[in-house]
N, C-alpha and C. Protein backbone atom coordinates (compact mmCIF):
# COMPACT_ATOMS: atom_id res chain seq x y z
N UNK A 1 22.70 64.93 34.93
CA UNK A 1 22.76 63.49 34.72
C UNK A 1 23.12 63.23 33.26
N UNK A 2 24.16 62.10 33.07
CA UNK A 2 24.26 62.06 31.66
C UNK A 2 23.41 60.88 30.68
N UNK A 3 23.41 61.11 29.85
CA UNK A 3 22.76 59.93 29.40
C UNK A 3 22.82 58.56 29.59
N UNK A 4 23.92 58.45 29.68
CA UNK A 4 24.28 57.02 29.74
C UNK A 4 24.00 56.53 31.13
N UNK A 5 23.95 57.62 32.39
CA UNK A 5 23.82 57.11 33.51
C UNK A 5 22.51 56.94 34.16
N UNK A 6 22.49 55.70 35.13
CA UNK A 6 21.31 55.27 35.83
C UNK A 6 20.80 55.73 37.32
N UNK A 7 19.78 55.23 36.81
CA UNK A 7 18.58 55.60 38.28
C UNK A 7 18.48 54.59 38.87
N UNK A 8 18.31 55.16 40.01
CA UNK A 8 17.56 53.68 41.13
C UNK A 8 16.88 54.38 41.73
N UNK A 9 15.72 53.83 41.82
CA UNK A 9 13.95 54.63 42.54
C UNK A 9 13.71 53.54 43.24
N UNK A 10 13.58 54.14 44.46
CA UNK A 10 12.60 53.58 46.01
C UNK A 10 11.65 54.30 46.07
N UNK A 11 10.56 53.36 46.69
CA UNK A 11 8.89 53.54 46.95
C UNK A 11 8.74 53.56 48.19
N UNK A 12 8.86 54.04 48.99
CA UNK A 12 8.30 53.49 50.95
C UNK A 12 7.21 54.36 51.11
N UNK A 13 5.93 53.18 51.35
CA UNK A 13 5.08 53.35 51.28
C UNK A 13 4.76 53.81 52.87
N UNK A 14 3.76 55.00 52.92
CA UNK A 14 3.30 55.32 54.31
C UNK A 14 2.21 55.70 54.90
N UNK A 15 1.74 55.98 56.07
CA UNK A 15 0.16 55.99 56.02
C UNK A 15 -0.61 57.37 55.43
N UNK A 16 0.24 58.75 55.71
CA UNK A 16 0.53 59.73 55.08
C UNK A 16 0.42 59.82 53.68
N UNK A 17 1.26 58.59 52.95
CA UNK A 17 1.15 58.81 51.41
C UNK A 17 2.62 58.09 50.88
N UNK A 18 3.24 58.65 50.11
CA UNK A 18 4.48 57.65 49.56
C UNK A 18 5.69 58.60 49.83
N UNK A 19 6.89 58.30 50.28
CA UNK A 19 7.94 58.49 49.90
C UNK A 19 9.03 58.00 49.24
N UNK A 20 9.72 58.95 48.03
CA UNK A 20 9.85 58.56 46.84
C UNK A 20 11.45 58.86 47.20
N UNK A 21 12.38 58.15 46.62
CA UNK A 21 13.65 58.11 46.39
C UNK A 21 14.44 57.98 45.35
N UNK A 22 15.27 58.81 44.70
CA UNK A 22 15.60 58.92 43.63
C UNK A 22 17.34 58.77 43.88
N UNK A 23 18.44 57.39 42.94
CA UNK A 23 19.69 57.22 43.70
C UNK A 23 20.32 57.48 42.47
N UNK A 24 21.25 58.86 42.16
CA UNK A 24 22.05 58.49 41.22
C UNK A 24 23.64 58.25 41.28
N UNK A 25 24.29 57.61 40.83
CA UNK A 25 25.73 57.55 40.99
C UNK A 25 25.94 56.26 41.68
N UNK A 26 27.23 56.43 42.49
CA UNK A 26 27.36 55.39 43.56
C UNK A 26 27.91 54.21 43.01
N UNK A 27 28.30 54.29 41.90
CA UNK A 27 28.61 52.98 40.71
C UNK A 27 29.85 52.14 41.35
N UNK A 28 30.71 53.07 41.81
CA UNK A 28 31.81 52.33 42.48
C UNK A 28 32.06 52.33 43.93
N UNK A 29 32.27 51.80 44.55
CA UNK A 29 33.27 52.24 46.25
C UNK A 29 33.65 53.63 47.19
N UNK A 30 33.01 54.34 46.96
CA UNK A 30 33.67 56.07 47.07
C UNK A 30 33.53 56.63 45.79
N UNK A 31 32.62 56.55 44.80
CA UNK A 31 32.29 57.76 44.07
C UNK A 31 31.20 58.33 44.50
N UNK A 32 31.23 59.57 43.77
CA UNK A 32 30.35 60.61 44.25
C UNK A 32 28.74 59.97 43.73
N UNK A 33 27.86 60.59 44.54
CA UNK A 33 26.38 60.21 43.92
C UNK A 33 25.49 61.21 44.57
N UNK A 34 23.94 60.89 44.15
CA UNK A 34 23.11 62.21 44.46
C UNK A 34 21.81 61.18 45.28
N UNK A 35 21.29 61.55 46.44
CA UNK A 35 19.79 60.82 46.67
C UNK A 35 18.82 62.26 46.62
N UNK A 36 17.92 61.97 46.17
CA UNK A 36 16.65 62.77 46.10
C UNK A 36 15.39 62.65 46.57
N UNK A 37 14.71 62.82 47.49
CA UNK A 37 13.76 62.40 48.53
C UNK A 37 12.66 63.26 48.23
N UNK A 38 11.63 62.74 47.59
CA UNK A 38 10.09 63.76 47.61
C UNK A 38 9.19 63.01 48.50
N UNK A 39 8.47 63.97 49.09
CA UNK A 39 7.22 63.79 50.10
C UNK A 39 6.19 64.76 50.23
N UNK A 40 5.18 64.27 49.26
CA UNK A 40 4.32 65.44 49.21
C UNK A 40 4.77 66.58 48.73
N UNK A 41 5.27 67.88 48.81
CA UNK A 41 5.46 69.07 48.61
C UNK A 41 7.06 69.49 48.54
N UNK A 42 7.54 68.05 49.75
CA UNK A 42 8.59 68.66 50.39
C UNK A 42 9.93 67.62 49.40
N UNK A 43 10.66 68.57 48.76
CA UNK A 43 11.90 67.69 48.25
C UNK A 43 13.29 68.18 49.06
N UNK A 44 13.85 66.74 49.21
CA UNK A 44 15.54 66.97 49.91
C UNK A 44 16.30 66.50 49.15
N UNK A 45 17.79 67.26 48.67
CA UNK A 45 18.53 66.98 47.77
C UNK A 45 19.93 67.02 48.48
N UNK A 46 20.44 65.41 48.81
CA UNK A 46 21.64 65.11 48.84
C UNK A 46 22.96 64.25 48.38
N UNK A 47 23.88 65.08 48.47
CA UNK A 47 25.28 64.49 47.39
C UNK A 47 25.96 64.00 48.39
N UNK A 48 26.68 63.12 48.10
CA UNK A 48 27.64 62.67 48.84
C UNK A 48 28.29 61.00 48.49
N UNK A 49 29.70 60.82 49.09
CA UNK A 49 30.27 59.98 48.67
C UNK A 49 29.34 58.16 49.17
N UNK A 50 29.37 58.15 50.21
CA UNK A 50 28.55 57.01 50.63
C UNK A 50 27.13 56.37 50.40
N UNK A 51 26.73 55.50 49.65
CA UNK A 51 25.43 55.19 49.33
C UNK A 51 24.32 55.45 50.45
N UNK A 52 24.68 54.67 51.68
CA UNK A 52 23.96 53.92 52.50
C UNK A 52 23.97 55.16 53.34
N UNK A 53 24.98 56.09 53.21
CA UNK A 53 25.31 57.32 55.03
C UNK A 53 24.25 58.43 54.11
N UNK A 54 24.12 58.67 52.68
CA UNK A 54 23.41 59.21 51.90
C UNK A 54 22.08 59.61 52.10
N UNK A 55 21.40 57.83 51.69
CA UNK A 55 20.19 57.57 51.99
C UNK A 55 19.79 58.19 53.34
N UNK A 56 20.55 57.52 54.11
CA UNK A 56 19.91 58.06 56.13
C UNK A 56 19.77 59.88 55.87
N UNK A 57 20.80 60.45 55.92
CA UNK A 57 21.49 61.92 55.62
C UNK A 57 19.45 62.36 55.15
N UNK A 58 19.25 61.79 53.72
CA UNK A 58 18.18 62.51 52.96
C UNK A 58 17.13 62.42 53.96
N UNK A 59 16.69 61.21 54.45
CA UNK A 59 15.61 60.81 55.08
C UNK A 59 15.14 61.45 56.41
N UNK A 60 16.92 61.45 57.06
CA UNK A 60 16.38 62.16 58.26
C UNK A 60 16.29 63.58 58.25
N UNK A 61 16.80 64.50 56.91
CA UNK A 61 16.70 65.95 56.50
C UNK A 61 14.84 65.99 56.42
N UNK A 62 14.67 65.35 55.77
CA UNK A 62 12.68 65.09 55.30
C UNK A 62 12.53 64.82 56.39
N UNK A 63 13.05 63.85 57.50
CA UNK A 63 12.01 64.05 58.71
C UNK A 63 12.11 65.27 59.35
N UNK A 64 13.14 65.94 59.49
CA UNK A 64 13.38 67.55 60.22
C UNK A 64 12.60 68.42 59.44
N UNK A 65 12.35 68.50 58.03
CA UNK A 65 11.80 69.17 57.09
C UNK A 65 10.00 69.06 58.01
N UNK A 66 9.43 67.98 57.64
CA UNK A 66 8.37 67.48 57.95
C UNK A 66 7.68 67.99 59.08
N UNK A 67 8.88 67.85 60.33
CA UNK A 67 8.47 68.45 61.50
C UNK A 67 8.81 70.13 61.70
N UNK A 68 9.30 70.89 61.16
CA UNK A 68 9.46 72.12 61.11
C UNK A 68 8.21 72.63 60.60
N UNK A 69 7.98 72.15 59.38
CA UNK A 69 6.58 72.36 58.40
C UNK A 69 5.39 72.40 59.19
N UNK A 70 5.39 71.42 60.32
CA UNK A 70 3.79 71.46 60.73
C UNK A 70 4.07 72.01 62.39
N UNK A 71 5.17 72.85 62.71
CA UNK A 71 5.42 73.68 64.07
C UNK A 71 4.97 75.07 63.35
């Protein structure tokens, strides 16, 4: 990350505990960016061009994560 560039942090709160979202990039239309998803123990790290296809991508990796973890 460079200096000059920004964060955007989501909170979704759950009965479990918090999941945390970390958005970098995404500044324009089709540039590249990073989401970062912690939950408890478990972190998911994804790049990709689309903000919004991003976000889903991380979330539903942490839910597969989540449920592997406790099989």
């Amino acid at each position: 990350m460079k200096k000059n560039e920004k964060i955007e942090m989501m909170f979704l709160p759950i009965e479990e505990g918090l999941i945390k979202l970390y958005i970098y990039g995404f500044k324009s239309p089709g540039a590249w960016g990073q989401v970062i998803v912690e939950f408890n123990e478990v972190t998911i790290n994804i790049k990709g061009y689309s903000r919004k296809k991003s976000i889903v991508r991380a979330l539903a990796k942490l839910n597969n994560a989540l449920i592997n973890k406790s099989e």
